[in-house]
PDB file of N, CA and C in Angstrom:
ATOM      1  N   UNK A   1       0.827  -1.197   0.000  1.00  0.00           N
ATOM      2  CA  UNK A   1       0.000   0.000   0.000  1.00  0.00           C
ATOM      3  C   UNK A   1       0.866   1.254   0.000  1.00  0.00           C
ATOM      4  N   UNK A   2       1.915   1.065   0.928  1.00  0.00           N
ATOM      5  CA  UNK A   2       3.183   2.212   0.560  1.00  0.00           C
ATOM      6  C   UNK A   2       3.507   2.407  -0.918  1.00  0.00           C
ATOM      7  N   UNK A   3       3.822   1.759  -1.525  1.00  0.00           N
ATOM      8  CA  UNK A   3       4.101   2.147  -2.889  1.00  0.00           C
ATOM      9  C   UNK A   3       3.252   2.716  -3.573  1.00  0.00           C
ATOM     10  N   UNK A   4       1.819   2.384  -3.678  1.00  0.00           N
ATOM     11  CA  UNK A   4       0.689   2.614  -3.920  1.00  0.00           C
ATOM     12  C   UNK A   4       0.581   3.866  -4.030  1.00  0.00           C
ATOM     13  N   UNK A   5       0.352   4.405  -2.595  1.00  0.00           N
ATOM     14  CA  UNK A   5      -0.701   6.032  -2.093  1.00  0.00           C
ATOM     15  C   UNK A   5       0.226   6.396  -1.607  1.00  0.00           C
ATOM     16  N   UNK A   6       1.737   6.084  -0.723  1.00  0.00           N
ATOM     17  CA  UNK A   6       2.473   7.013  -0.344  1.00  0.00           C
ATOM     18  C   UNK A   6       3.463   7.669  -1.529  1.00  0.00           C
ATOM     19  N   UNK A   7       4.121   6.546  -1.887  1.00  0.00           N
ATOM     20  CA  UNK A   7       5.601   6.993  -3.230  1.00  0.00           C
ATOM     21  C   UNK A   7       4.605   7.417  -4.314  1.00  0.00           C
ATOM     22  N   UNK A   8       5.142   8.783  -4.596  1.00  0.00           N
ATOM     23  CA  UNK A   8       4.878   9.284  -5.781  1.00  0.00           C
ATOM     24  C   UNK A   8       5.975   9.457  -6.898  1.00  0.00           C
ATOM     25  N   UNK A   9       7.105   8.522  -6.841  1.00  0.00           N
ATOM     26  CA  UNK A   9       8.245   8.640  -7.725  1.00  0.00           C
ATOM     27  C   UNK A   9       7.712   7.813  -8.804  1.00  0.00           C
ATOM     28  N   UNK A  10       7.381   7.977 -10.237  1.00  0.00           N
ATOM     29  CA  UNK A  10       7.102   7.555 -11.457  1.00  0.00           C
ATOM     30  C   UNK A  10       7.671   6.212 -12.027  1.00  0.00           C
ATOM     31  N   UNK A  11       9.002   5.941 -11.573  1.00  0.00           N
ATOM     32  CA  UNK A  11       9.852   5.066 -12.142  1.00  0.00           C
ATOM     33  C   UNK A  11       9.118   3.399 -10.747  1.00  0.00           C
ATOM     34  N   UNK A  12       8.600   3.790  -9.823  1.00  0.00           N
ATOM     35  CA  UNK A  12       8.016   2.473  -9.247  1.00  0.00           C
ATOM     36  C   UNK A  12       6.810   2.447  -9.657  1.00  0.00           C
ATOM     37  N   UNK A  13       6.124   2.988 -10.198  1.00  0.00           N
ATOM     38  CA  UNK A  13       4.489   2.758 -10.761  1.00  0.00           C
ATOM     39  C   UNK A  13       4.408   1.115 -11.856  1.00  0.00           C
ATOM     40  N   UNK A  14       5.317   1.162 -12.509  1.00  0.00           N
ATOM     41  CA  UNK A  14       5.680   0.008 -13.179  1.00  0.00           C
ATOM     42  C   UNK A  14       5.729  -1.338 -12.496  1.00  0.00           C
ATOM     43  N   UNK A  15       6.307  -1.216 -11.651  1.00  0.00           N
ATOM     44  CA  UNK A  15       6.567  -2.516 -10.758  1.00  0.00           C
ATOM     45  C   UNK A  15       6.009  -2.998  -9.545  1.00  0.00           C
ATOM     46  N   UNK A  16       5.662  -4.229  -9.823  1.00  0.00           N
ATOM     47  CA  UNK A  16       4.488  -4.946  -8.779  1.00  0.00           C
ATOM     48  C   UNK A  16       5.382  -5.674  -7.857  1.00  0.00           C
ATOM     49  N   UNK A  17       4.996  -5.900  -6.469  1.00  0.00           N
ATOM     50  CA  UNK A  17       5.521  -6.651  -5.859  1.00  0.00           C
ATOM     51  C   UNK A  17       5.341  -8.513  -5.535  1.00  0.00           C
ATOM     52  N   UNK A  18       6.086  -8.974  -6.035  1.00  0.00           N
ATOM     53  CA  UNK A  18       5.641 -10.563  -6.263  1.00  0.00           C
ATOM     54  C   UNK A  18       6.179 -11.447  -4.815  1.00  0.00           C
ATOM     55  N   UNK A  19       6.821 -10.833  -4.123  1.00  0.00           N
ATOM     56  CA  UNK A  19       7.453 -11.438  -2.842  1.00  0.00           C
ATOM     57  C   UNK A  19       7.883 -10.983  -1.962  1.00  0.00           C
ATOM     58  N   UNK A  20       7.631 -11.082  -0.450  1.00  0.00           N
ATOM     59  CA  UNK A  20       8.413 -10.770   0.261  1.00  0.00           C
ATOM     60  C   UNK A  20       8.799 -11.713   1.575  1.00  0.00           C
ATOM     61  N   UNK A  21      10.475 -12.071   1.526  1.00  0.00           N
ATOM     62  CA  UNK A  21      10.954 -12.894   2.830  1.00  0.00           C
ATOM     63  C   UNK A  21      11.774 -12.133   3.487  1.00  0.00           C
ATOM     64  N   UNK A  22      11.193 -12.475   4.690  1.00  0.00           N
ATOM     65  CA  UNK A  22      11.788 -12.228   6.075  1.00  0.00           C
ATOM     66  C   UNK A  22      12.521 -13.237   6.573  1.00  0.00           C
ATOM     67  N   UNK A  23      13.465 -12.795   6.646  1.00  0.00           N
ATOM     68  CA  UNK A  23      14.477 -14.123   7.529  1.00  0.00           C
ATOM     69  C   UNK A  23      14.248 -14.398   9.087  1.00  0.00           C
ATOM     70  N   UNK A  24      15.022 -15.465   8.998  1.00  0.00           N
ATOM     71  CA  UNK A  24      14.088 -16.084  10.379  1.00  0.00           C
ATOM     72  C   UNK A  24      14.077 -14.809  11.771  1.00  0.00           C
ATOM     73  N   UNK A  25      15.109 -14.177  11.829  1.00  0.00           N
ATOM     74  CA  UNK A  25      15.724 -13.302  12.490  1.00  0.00           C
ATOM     75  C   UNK A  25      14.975 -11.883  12.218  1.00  0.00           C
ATOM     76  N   UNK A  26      14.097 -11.651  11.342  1.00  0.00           N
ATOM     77  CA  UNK A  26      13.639 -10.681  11.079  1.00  0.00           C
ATOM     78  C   UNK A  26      14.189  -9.734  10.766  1.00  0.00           C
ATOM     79  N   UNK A  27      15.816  -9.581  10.635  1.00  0.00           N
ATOM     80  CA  UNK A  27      16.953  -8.532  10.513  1.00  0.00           C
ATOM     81  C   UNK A  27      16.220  -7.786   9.230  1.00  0.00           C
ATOM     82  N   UNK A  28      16.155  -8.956   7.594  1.00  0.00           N
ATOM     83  CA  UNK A  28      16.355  -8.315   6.724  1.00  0.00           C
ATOM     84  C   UNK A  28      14.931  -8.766   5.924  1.00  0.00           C
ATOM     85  N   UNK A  29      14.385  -7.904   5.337  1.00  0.00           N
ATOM     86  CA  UNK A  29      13.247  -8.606   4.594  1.00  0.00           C
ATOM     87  C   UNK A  29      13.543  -8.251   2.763  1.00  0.00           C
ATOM     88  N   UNK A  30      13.739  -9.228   1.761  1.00  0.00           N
ATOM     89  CA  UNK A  30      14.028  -9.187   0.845  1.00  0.00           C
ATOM     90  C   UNK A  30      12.753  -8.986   0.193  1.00  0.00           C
ATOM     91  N   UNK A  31      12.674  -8.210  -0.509  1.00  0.00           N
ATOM     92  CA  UNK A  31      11.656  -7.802  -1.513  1.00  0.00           C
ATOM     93  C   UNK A  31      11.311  -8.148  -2.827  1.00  0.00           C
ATOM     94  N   UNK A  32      10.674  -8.619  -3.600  1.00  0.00           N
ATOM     95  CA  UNK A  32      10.697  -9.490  -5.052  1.00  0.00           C
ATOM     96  C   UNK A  32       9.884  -8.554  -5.743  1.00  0.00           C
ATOM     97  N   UNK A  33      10.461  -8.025  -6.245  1.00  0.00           N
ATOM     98  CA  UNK A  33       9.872  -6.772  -7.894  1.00  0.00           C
ATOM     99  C   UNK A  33       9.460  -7.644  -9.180  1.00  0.00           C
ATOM    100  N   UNK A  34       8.598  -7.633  -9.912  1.00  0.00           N
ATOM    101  CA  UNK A  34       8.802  -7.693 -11.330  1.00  0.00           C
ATOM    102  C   UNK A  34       8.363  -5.971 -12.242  1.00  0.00           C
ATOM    103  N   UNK A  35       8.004  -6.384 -13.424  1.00  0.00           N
ATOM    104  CA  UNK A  35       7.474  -5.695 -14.137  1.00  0.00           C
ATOM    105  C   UNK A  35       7.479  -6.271 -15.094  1.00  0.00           C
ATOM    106  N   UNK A  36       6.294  -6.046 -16.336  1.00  0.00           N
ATOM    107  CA  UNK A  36       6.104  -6.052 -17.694  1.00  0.00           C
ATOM    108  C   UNK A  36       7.103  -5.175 -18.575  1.00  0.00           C
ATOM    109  N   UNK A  37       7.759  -4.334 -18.201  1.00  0.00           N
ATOM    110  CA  UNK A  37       8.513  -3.575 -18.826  1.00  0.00           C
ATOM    111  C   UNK A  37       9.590  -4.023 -18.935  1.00  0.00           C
ATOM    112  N   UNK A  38      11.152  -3.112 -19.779  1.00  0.00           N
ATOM    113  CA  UNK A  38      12.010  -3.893 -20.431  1.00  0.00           C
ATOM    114  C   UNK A  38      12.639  -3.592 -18.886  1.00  0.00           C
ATOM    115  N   UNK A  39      14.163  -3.743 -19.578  1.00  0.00           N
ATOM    116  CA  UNK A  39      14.958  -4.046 -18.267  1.00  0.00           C
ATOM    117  C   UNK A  39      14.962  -2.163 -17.969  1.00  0.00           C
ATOM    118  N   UNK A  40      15.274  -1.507 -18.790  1.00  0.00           N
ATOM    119  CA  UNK A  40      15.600  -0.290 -18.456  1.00  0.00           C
ATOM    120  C   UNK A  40      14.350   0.415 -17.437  1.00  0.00           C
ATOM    121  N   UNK A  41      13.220  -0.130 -17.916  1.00  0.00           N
ATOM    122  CA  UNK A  41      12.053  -0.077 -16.459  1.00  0.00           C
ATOM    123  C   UNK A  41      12.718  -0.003 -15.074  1.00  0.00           C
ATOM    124  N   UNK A  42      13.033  -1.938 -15.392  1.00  0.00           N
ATOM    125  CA  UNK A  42      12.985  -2.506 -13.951  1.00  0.00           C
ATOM    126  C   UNK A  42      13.894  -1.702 -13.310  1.00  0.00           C
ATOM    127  N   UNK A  43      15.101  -1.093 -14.009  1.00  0.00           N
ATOM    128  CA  UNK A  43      16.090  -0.485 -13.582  1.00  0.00           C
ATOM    129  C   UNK A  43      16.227   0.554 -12.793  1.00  0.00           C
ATOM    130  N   UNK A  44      15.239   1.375 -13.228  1.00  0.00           N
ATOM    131  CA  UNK A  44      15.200   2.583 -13.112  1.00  0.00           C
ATOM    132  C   UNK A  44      13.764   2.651 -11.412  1.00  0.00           C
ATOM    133  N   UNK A  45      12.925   1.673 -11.672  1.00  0.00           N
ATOM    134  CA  UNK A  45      12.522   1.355 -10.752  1.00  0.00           C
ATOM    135  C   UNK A  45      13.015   0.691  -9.293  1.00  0.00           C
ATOM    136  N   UNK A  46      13.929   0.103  -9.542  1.00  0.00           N
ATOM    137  CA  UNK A  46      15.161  -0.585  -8.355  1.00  0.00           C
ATOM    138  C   UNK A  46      15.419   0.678  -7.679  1.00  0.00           C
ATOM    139  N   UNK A  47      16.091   1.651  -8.522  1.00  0.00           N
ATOM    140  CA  UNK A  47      16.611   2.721  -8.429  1.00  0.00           C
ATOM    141  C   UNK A  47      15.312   3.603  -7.546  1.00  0.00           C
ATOM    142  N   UNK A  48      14.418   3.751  -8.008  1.00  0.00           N
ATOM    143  CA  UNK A  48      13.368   4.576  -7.147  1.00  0.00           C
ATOM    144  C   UNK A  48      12.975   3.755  -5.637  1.00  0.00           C
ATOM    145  N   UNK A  49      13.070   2.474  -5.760  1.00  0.00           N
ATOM    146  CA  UNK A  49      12.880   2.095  -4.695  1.00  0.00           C
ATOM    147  C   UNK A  49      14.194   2.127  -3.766  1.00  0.00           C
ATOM    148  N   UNK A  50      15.395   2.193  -4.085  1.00  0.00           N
ATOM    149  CA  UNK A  50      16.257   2.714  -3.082  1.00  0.00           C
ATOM    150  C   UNK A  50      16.149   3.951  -2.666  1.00  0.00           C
ATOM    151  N   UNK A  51      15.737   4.590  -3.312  1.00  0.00           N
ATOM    152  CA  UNK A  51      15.765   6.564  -2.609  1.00  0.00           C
ATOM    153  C   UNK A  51      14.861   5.959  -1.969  1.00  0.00           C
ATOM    154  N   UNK A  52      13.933   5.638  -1.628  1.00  0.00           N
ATOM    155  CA  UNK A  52      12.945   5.617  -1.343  1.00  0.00           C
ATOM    156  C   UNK A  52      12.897   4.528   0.267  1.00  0.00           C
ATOM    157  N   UNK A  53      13.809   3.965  -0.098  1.00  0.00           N
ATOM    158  CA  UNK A  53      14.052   3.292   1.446  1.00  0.00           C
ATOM    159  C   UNK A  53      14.104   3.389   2.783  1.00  0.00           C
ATOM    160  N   UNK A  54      14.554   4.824   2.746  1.00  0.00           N
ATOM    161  CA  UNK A  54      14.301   5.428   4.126  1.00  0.00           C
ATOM    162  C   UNK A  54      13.173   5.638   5.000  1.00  0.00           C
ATOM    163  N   UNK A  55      11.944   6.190   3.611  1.00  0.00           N
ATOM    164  CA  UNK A  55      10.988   6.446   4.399  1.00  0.00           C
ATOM    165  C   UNK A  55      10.048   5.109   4.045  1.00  0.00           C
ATOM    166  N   UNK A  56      10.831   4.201   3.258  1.00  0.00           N
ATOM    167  CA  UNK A  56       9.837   3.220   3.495  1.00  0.00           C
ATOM    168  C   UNK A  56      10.081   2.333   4.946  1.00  0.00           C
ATOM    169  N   UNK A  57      11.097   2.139   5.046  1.00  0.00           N
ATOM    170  CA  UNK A  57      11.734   1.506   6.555  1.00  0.00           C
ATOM    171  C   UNK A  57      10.989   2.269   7.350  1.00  0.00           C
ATOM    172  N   UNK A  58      10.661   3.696   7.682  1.00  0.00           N
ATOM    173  CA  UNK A  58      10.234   4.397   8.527  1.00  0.00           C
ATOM    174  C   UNK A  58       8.823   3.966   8.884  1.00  0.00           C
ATOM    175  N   UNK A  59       8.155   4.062   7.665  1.00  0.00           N
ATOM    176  CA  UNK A  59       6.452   3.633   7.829  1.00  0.00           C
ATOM    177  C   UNK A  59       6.408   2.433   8.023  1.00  0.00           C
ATOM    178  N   UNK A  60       7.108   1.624   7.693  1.00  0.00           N
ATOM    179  CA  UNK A  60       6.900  -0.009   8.573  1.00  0.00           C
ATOM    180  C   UNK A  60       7.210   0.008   9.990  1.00  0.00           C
ATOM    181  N   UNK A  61       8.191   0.068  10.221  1.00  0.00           N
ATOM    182  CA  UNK A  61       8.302   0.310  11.767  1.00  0.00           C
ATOM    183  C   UNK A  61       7.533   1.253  12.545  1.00  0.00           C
ATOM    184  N   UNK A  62       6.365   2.285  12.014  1.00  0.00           N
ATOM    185  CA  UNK A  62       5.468   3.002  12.746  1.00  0.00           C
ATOM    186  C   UNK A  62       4.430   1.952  12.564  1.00  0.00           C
ATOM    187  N   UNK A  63       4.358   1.157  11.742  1.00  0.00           N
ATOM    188  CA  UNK A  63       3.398   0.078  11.132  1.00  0.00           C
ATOM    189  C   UNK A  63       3.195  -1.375  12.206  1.00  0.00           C
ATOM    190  N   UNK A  64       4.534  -1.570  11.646  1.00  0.00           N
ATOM    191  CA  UNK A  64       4.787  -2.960  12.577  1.00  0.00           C
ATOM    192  C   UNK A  64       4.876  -3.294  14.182  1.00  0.00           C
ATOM    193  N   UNK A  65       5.230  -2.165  14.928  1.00  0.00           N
ATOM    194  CA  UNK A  65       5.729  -2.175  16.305  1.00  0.00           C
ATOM    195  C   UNK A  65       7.084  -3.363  16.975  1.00  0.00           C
ATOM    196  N   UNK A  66       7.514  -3.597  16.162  1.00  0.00           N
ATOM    197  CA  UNK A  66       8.619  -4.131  16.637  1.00  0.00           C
ATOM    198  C   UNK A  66       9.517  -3.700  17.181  1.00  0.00           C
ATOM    199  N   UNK A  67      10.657  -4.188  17.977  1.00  0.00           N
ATOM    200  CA  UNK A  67      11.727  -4.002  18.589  1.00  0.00           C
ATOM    201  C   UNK A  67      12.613  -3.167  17.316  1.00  0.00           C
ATOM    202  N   UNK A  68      12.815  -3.448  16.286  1.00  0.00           N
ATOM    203  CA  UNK A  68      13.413  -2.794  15.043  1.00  0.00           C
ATOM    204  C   UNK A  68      12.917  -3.592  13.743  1.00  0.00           C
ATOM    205  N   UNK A  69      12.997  -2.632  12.927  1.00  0.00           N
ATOM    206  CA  UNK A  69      12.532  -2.780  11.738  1.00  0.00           C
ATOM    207  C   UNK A  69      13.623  -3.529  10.557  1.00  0.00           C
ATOM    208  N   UNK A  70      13.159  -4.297   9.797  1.00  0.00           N
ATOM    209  CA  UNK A  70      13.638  -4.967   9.147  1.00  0.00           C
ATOM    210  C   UNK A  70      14.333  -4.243   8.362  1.00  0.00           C
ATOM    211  N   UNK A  71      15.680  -4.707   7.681  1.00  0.00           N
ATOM    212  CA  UNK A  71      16.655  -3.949   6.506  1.00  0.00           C
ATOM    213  C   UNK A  71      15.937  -4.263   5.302  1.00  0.00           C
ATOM    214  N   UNK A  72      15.883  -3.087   4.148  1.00  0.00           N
ATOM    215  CA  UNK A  72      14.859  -3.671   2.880  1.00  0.00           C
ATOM    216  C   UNK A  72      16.251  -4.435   1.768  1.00  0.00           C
ATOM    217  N   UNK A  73      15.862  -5.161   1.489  1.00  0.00           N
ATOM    218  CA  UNK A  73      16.743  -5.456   0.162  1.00  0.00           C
ATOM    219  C   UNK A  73      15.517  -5.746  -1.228  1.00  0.00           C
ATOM    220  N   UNK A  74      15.814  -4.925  -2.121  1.00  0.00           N
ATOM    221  CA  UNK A  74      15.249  -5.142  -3.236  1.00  0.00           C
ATOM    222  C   UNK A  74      15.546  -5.879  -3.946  1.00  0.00           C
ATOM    223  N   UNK A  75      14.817  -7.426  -4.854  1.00  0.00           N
ATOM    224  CA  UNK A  75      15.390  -8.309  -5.908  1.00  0.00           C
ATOM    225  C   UNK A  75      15.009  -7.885  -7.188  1.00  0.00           C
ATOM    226  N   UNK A  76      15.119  -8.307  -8.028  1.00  0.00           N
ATOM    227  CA  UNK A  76      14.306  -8.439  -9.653  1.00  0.00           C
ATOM    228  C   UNK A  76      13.544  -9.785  -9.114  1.00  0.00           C
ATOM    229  N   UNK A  77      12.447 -10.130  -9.436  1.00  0.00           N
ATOM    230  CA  UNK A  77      11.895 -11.059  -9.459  1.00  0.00           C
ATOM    231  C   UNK A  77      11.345 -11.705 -11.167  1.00  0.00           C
ATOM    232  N   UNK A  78      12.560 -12.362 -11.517  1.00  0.00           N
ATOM    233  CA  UNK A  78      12.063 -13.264 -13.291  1.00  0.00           C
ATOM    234  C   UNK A  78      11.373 -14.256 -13.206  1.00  0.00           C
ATOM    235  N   UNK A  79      10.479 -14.808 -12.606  1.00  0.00           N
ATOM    236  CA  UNK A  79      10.037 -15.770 -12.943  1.00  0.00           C
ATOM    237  C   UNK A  79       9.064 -15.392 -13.587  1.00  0.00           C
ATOM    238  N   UNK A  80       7.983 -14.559 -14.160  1.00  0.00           N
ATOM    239  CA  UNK A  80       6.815 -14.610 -14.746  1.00  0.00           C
ATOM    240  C   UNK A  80       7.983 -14.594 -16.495  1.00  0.00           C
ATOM    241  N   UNK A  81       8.996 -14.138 -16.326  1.00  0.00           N
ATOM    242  CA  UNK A  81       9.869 -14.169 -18.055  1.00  0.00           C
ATOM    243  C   UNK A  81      10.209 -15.720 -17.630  1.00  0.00           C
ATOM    244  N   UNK A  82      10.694 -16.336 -17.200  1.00  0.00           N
ATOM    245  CA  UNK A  82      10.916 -17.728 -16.684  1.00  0.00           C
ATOM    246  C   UNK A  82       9.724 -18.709 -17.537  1.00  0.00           C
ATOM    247  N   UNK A  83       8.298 -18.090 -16.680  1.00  0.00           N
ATOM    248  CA  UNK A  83       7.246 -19.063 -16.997  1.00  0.00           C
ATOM    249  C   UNK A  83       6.592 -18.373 -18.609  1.00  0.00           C
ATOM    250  N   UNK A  84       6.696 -17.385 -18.575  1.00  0.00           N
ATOM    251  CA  UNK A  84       6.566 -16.859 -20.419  1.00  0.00           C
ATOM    252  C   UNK A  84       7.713 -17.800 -21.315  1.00  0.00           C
ATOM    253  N   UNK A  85       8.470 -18.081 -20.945  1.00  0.00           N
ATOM    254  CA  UNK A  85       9.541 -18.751 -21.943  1.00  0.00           C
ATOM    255  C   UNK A  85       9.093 -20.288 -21.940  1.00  0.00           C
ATOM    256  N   UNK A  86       8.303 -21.003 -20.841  1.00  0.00           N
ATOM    257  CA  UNK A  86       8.262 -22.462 -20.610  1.00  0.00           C
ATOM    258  C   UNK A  86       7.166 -22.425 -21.562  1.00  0.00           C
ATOM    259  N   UNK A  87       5.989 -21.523 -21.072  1.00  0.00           N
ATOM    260  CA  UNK A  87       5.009 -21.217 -21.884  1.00  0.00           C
ATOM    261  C   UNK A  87       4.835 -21.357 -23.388  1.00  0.00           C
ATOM    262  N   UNK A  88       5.950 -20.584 -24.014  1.00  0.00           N
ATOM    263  CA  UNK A  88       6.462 -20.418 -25.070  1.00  0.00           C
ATOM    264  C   UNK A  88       7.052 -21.880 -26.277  1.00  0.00           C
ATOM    265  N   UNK A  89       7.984 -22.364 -25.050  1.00  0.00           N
ATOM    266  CA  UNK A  89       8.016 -23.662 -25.973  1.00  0.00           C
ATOM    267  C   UNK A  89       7.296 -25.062 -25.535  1.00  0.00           C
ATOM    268  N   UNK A  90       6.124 -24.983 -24.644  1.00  0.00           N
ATOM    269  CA  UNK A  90       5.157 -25.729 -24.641  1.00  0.00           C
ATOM    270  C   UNK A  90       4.482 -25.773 -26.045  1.00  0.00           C
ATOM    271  N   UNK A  91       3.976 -24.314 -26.252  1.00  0.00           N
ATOM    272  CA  UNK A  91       3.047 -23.836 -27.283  1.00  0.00           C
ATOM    273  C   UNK A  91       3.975 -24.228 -28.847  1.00  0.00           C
ATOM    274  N   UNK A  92       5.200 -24.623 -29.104  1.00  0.00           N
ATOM    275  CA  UNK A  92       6.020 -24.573 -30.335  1.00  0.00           C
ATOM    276  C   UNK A  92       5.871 -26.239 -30.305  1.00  0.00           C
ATOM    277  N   UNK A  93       5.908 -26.817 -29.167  1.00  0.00           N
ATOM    278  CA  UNK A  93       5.615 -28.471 -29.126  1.00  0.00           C
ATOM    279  C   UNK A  93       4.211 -29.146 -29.165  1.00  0.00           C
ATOM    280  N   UNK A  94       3.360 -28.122 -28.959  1.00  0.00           N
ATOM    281  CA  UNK A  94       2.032 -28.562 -29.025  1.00  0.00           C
ATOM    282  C   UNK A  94       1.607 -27.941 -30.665  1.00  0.00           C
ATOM    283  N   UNK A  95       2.193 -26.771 -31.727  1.00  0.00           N
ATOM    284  CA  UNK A  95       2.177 -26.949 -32.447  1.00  0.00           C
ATOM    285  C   UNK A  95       2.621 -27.845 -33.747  1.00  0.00           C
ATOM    286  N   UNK A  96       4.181 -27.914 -33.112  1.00  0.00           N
ATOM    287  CA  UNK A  96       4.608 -29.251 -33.726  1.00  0.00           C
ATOM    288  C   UNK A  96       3.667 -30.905 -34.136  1.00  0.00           C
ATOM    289  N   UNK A  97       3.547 -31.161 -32.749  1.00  0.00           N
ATOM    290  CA  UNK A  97       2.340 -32.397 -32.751  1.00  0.00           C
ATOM    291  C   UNK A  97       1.637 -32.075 -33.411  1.00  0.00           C
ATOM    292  N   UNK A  98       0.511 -31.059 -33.659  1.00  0.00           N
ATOM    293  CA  UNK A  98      -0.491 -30.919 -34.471  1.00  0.00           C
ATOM    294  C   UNK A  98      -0.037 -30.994 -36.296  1.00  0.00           C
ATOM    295  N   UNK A  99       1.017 -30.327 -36.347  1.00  0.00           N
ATOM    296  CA  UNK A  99       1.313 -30.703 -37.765  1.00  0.00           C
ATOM    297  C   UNK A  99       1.749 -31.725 -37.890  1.00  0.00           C
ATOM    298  N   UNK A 100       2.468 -32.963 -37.219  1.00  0.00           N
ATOM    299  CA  UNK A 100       2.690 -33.919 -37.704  1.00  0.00           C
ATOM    300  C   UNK A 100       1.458 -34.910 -37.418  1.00  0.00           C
ATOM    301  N   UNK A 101       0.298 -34.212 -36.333  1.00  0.00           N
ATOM    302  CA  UNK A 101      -0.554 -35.078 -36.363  1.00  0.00           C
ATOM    303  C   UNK A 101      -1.786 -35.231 -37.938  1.00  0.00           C
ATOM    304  N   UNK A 102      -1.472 -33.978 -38.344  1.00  0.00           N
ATOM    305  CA  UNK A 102      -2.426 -33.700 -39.878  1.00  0.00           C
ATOM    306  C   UNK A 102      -2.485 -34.233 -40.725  1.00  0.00           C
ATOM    307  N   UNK A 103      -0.670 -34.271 -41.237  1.00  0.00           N
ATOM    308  CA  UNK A 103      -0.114 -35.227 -42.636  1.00  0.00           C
ATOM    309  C   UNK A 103      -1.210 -36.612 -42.298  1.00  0.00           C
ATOM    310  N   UNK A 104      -0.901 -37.111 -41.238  1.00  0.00           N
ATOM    311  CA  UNK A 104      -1.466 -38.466 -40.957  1.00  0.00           C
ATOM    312  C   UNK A 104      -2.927 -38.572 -41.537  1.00  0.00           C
ATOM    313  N   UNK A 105      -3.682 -37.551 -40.688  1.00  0.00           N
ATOM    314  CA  UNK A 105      -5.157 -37.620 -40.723  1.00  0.00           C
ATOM    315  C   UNK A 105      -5.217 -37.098 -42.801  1.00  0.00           C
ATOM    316  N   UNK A 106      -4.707 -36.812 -42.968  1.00  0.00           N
ATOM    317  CA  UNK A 106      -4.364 -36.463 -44.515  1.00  0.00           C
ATOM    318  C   UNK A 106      -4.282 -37.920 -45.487  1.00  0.00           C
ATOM    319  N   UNK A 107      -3.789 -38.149 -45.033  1.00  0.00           N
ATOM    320  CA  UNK A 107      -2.850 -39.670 -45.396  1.00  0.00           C
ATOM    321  C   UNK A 107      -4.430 -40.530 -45.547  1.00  0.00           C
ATOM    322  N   UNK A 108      -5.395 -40.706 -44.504  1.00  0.00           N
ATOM    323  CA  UNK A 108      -6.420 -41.877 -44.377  1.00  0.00           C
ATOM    324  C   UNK A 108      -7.367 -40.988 -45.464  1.00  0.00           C
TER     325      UNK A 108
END
């Protein structure tokens, strides 16, 4: 919701958040970004979310009430390009079959 209605920096509007782990210790909580956009997006979005760290650390810990607030680390998160690519040559093997299934049905 912070990213949302608080950050008004342009370059995170792009990027959704797909994960977040907390280590057992609660020290550090790693963050999982994607986006639909190219890399120079994601980039530039990484980038907005580091300026932006300070006061995001701040509003969690007014948020959370803990003893201290977790360190942010930002990732790229690829798996939706991961599962677009599996996707991809599912769909080149399921076309394949179909053309060699045709000749056949051709053939009778």
């Amino acid at each position: 919701m912070l990213l949302k209605n608080a950050i008004k920096d342009p370059r995170i509007a792009a990027l959704t958040i797909t994960e977040v782990e907390l280590t057992q210790d609660r020290r550090i909580a790693r963050v999982y970004v994607g986006s639909f956009g190219d890399e120079e997006t994601v980039r530039e979005g990484l980038e907005g979310l580091e300026s932006a760290k300070g006061f995001l650390r701040r509003k969690l810990g007014e948020s959370l009430h803990w003893r201290f607030t977790p360190e942010l680390e930002f990732r790229v998160d690829r798996s939706w390009q991961y599962g677009a690519k599996i996707d991809a040559i599912l769909e080149s093997l399921k076309q394949e079959e179909e053309e060699r299934v045709e000749p056949e049905q051709d053939a009778e």
